[in-house]
PDB file of N, CA and C in Angstrom:
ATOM      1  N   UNK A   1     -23.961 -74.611 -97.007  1.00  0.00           N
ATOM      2  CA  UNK A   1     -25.296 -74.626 -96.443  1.00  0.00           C
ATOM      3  C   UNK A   1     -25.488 -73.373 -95.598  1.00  0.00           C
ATOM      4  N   UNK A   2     -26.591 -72.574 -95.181  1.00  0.00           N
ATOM      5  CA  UNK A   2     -27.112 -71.661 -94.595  1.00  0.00           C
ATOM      6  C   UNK A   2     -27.555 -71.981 -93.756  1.00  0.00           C
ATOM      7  N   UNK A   3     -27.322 -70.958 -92.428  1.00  0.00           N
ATOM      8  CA  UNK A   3     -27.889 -71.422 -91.099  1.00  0.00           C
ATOM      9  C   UNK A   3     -29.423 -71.582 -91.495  1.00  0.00           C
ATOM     10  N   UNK A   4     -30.188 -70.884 -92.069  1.00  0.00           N
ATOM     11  CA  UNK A   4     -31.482 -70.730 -91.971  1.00  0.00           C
ATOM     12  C   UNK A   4     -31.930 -72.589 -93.418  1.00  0.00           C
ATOM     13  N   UNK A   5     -30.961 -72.850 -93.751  1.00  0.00           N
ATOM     14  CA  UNK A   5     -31.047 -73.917 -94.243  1.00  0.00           C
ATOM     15  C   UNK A   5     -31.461 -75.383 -93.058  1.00  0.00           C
ATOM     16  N   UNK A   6     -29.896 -74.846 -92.386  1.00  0.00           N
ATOM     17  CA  UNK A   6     -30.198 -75.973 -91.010  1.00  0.00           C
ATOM     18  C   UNK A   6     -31.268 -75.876 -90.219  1.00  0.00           C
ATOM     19  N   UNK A   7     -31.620 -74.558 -90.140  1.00  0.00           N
ATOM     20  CA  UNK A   7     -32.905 -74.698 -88.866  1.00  0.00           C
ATOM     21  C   UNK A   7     -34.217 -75.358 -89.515  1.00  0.00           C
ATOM     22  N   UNK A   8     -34.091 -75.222 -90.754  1.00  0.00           N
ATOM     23  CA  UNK A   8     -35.771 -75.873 -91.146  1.00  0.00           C
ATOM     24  C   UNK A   8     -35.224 -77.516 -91.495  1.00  0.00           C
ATOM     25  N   UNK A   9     -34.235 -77.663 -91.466  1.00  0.00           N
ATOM     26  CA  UNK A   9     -34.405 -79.383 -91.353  1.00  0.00           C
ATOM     27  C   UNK A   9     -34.759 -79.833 -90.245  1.00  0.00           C
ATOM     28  N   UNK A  10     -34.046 -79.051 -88.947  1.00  0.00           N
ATOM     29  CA  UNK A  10     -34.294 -79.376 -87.786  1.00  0.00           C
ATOM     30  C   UNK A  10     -35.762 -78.989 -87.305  1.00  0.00           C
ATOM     31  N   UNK A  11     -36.691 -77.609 -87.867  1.00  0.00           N
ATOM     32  CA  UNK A  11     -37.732 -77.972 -87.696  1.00  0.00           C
ATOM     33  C   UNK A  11     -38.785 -79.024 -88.354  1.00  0.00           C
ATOM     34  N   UNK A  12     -38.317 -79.808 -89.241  1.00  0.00           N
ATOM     35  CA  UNK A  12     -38.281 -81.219 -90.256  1.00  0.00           C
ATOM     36  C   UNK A  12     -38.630 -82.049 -89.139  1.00  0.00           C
ATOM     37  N   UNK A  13     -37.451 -82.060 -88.330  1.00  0.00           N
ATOM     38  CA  UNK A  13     -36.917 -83.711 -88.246  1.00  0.00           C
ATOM     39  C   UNK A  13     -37.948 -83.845 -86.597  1.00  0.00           C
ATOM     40  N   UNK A  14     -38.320 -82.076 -85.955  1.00  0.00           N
ATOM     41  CA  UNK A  14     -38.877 -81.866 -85.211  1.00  0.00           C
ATOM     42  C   UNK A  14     -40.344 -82.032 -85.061  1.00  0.00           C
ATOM     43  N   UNK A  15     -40.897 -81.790 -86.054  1.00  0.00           N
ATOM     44  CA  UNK A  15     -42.351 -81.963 -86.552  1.00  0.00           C
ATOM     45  C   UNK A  15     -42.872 -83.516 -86.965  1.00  0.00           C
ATOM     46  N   UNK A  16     -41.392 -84.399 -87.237  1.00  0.00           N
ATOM     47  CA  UNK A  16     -41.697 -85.706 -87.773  1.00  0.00           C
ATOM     48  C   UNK A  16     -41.338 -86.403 -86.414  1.00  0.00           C
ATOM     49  N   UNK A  17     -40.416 -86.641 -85.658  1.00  0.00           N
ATOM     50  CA  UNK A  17     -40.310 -87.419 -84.504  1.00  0.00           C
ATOM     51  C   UNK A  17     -40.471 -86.568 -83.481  1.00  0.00           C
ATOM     52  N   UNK A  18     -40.614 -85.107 -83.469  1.00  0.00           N
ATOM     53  CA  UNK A  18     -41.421 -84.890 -81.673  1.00  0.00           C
ATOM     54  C   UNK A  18     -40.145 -84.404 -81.009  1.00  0.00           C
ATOM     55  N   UNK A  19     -38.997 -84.866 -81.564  1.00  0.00           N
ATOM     56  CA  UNK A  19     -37.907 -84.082 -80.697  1.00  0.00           C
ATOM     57  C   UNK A  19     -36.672 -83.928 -81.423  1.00  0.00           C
ATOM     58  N   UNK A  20     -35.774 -83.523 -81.405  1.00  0.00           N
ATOM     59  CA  UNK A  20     -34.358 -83.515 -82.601  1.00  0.00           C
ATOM     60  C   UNK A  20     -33.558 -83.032 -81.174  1.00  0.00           C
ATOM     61  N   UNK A  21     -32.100 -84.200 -81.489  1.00  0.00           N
ATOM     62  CA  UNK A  21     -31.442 -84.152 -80.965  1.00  0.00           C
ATOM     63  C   UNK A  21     -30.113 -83.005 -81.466  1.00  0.00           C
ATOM     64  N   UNK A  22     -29.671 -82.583 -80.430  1.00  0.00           N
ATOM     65  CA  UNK A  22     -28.510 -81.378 -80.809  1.00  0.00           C
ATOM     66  C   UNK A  22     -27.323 -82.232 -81.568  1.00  0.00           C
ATOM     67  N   UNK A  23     -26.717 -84.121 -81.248  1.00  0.00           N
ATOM     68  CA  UNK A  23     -25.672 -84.430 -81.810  1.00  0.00           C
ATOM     69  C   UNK A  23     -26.382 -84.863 -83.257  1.00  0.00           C
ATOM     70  N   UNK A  24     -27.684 -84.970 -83.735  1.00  0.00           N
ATOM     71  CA  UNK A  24     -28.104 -85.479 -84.866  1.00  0.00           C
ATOM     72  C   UNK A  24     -27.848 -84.541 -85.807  1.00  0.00           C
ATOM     73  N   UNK A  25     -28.308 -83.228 -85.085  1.00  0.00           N
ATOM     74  CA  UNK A  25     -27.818 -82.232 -86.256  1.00  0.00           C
ATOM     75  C   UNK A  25     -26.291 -81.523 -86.004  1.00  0.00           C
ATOM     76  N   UNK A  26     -25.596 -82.001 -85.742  1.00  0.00           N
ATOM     77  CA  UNK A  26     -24.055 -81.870 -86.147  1.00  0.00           C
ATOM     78  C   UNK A  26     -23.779 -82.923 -86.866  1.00  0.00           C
ATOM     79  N   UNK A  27     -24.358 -84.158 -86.661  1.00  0.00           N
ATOM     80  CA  UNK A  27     -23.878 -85.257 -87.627  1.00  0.00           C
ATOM     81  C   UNK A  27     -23.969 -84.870 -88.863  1.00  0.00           C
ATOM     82  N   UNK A  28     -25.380 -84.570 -88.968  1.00  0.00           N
ATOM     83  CA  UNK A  28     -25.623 -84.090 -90.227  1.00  0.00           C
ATOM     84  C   UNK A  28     -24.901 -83.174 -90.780  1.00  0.00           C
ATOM     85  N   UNK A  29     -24.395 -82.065 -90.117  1.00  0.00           N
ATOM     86  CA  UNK A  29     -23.634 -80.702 -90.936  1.00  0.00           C
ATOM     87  C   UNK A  29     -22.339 -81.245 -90.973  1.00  0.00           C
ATOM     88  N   UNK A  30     -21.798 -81.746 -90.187  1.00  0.00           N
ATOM     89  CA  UNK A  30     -20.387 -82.668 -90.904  1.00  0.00           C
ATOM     90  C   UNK A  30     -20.889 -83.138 -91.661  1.00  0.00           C
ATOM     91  N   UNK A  31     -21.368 -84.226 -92.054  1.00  0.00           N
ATOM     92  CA  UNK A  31     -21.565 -85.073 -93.058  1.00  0.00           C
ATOM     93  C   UNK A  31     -21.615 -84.356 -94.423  1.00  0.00           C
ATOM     94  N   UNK A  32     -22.730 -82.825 -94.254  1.00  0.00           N
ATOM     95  CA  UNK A  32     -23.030 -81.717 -95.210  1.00  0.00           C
ATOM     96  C   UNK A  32     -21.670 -81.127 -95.646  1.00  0.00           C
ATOM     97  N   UNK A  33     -20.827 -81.206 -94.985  1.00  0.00           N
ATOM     98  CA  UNK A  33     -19.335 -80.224 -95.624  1.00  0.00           C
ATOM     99  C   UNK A  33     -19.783 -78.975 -94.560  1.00  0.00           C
ATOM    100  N   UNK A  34     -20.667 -78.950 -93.510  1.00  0.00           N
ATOM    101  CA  UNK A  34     -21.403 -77.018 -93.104  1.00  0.00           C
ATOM    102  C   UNK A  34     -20.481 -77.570 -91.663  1.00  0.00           C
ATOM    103  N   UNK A  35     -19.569 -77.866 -91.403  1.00  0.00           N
ATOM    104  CA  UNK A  35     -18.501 -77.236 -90.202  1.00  0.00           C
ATOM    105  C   UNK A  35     -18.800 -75.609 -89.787  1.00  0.00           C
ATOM    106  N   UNK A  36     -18.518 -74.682 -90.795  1.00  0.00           N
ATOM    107  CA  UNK A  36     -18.713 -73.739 -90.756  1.00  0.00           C
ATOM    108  C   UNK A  36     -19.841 -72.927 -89.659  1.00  0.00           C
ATOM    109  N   UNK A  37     -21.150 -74.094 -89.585  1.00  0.00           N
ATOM    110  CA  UNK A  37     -22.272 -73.949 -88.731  1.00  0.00           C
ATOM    111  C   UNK A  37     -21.755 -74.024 -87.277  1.00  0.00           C
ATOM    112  N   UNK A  38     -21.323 -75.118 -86.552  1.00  0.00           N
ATOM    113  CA  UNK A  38     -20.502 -75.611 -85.573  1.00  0.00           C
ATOM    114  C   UNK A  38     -19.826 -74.313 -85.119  1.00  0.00           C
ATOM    115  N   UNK A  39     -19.865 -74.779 -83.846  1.00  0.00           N
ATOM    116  CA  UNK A  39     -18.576 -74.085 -82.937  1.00  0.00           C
ATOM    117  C   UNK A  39     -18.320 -75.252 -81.649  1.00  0.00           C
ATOM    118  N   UNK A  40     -17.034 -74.826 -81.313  1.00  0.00           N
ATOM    119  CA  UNK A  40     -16.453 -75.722 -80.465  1.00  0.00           C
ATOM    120  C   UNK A  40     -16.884 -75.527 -78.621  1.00  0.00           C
ATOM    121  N   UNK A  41     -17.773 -76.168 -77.791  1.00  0.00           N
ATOM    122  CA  UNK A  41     -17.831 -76.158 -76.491  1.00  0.00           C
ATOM    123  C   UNK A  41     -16.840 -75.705 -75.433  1.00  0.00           C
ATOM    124  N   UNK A  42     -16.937 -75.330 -74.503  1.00  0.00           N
ATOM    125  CA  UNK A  42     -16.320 -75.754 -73.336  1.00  0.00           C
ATOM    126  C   UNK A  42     -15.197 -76.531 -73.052  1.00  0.00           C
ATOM    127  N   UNK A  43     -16.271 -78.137 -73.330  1.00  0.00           N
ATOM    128  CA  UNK A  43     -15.142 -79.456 -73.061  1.00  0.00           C
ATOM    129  C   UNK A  43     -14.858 -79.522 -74.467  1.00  0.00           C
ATOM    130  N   UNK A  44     -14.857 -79.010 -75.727  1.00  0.00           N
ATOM    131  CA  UNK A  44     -13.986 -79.489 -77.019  1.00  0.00           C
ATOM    132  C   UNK A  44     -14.656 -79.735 -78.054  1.00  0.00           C
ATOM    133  N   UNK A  45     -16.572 -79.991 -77.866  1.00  0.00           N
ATOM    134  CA  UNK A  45     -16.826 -80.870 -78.413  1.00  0.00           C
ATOM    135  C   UNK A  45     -17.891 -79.922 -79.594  1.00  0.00           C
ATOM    136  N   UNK A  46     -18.301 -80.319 -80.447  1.00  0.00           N
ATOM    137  CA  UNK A  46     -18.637 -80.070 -82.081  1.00  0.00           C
ATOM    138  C   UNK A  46     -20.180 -79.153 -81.118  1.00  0.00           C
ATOM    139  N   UNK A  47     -20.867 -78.442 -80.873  1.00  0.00           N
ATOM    140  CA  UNK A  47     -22.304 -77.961 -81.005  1.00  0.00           C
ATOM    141  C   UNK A  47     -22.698 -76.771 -82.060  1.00  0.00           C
ATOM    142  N   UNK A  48     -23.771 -76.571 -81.899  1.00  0.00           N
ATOM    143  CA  UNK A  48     -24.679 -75.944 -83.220  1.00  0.00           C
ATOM    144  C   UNK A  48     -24.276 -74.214 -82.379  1.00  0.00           C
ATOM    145  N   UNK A  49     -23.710 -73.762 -83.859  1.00  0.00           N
ATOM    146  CA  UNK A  49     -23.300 -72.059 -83.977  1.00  0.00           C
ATOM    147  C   UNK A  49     -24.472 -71.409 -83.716  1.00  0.00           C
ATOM    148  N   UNK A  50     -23.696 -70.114 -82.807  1.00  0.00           N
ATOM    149  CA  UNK A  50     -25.084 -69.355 -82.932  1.00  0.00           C
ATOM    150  C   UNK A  50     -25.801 -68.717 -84.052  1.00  0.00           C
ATOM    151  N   UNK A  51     -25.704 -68.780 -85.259  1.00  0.00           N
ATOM    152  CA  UNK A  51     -26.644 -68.625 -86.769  1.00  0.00           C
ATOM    153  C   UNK A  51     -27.783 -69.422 -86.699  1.00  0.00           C
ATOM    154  N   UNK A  52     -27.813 -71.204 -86.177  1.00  0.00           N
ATOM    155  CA  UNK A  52     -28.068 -71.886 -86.937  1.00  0.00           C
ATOM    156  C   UNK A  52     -29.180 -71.677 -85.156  1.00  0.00           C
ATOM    157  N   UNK A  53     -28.766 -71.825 -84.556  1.00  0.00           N
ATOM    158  CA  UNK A  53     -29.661 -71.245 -83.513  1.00  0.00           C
ATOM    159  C   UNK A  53     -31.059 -70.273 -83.093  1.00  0.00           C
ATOM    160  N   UNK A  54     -30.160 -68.879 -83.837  1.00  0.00           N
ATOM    161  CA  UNK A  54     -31.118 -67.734 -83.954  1.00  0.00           C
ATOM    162  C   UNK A  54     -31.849 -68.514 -84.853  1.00  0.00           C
ATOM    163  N   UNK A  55     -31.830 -68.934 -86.239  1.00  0.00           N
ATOM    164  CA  UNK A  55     -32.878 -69.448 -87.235  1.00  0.00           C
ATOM    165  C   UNK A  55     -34.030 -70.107 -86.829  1.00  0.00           C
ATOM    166  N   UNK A  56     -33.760 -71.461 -86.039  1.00  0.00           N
ATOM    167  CA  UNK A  56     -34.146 -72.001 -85.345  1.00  0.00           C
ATOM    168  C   UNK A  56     -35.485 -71.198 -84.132  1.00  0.00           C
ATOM    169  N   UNK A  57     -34.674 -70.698 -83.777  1.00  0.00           N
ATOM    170  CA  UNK A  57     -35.357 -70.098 -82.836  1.00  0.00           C
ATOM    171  C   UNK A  57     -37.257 -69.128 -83.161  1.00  0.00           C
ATOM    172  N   UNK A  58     -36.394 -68.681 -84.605  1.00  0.00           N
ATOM    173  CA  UNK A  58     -37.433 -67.995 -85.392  1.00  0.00           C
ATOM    174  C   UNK A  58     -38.367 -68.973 -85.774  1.00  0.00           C
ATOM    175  N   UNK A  59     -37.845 -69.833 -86.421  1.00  0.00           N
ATOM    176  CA  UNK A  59     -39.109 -71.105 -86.904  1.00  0.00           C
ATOM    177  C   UNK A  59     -39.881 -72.108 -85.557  1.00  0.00           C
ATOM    178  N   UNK A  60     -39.269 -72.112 -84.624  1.00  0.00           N
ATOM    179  CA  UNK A  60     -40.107 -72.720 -83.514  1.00  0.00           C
ATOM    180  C   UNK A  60     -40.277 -71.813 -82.100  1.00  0.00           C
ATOM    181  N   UNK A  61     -41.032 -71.274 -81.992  1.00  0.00           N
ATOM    182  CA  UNK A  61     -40.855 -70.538 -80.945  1.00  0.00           C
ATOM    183  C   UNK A  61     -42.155 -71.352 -80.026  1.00  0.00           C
ATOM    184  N   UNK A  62     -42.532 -73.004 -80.111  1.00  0.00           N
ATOM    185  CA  UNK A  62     -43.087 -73.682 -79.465  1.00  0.00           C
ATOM    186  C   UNK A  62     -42.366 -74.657 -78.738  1.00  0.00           C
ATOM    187  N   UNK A  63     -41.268 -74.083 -79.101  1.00  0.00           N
ATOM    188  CA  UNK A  63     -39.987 -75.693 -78.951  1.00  0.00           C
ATOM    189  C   UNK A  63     -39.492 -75.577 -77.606  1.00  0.00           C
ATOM    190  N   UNK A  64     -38.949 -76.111 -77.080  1.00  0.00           N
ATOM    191  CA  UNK A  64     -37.884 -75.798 -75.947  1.00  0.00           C
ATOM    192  C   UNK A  64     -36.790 -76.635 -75.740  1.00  0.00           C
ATOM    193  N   UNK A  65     -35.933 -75.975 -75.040  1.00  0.00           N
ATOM    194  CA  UNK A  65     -34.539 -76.887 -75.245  1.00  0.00           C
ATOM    195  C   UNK A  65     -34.532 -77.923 -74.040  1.00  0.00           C
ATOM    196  N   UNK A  66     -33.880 -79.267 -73.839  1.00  0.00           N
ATOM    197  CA  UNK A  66     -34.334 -79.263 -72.806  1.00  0.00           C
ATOM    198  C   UNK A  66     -32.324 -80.097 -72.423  1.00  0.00           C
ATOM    199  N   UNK A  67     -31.735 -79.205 -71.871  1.00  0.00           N
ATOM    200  CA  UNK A  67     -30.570 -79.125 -71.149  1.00  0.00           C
ATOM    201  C   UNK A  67     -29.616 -80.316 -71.213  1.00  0.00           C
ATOM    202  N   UNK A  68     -30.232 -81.103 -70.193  1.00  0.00           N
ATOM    203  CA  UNK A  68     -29.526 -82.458 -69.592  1.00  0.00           C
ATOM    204  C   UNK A  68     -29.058 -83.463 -70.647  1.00  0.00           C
ATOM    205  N   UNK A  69     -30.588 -83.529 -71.715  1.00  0.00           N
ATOM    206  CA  UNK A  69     -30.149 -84.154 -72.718  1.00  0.00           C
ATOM    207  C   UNK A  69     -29.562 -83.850 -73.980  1.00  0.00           C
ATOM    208  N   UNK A  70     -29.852 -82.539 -74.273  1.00  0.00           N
ATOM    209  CA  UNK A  70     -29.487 -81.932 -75.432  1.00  0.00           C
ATOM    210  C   UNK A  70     -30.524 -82.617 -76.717  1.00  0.00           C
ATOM    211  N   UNK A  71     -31.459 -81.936 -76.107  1.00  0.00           N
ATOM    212  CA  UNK A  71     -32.450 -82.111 -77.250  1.00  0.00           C
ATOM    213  C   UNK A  71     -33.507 -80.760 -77.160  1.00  0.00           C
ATOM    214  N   UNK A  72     -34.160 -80.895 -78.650  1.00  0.00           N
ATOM    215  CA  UNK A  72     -35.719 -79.706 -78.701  1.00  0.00           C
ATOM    216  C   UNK A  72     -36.637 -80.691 -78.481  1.00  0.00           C
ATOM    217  N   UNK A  73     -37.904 -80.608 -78.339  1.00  0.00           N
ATOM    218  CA  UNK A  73     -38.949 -81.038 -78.024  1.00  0.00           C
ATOM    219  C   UNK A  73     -39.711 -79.847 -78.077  1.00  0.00           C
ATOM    220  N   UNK A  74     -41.154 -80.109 -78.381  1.00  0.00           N
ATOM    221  CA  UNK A  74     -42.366 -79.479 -78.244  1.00  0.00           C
ATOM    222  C   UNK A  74     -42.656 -79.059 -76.625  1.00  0.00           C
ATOM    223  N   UNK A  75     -43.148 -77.639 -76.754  1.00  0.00           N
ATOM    224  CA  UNK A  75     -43.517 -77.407 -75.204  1.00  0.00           C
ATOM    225  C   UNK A  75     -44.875 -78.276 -75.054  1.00  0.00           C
ATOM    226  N   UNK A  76     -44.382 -78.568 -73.486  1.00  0.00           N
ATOM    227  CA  UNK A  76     -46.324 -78.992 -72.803  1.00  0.00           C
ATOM    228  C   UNK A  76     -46.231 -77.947 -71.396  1.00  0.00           C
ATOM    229  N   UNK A  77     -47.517 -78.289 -71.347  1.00  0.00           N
ATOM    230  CA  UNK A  77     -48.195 -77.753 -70.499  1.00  0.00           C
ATOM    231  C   UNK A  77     -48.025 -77.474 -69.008  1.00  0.00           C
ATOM    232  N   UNK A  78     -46.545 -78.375 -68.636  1.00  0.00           N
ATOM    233  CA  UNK A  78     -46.065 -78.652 -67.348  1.00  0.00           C
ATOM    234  C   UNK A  78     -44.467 -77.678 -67.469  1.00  0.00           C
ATOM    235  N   UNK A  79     -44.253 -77.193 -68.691  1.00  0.00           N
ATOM    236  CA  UNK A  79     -43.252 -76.624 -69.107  1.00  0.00           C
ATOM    237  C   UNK A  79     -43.352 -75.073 -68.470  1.00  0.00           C
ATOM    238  N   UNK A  80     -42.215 -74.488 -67.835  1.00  0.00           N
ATOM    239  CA  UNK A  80     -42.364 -73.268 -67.184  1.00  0.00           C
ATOM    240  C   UNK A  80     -42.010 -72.146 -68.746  1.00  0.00           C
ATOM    241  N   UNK A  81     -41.987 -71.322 -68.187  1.00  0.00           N
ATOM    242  CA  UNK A  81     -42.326 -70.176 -69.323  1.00  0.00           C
ATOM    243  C   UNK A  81     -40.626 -70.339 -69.734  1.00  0.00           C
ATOM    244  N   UNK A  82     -40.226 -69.837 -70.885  1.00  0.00           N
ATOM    245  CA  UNK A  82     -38.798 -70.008 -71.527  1.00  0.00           C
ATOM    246  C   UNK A  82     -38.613 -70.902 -72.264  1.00  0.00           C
ATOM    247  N   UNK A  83     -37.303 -70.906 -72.689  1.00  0.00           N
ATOM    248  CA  UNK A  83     -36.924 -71.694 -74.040  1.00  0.00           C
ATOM    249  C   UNK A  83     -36.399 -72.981 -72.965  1.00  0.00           C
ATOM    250  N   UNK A  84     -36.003 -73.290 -71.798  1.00  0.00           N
ATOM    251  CA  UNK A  84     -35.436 -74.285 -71.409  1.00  0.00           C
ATOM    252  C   UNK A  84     -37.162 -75.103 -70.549  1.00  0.00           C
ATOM    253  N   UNK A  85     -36.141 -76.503 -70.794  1.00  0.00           N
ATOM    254  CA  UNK A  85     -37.328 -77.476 -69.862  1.00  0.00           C
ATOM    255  C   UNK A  85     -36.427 -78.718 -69.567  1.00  0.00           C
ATOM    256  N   UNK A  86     -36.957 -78.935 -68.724  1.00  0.00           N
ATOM    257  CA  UNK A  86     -36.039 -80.142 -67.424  1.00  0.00           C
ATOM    258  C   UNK A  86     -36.621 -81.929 -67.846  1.00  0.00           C
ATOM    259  N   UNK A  87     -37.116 -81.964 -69.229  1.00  0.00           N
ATOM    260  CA  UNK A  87     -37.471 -83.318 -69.153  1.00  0.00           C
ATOM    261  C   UNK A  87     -38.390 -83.542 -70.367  1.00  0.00           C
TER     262      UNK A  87
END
């Protein structure tokens, strides 16, 4: 699979429920055989490579990340300027 494969599911799954979670789409790329996408955290744990990121980034540039939970969501209006948001 291609990073630019993963980012348009995730802008998919983003456009259909409003937010996509960061562990939904690792489930998915394990499940896909795309490890390859993945890189390993800090504490150990499976998150999305920077490929599948930049892609991403290109196809939503309305999105924002929002930290605590590890999810995208749509920007609003209470959202400060940047890719991050607190809620």
């Amino acid at each position: 699979m291609l990073a630019s494969t993963a980012a348009r599911w995730m802008l998919t799954m983003l456009e259909r429920d409003g937010c996509i979670y960061q562990d939904d789409t690792v489930d998915m790329l394990t499940k896909a055989g795309a490890e390859n996408l993945l890189r390993e955290n800090a504490d150990g744990n499976p998150v999305l490579g920077t490929p599948v990121l930049s892609e991403f980034k290109k196809l939503s540039d309305n999105a924002v990340w929002v930290k605590p939970d590890r999810y995208w969501r749509w920007r609003v209006e209470e959202d400060e300027l940047g890719r991050e948001a607190f809620g």
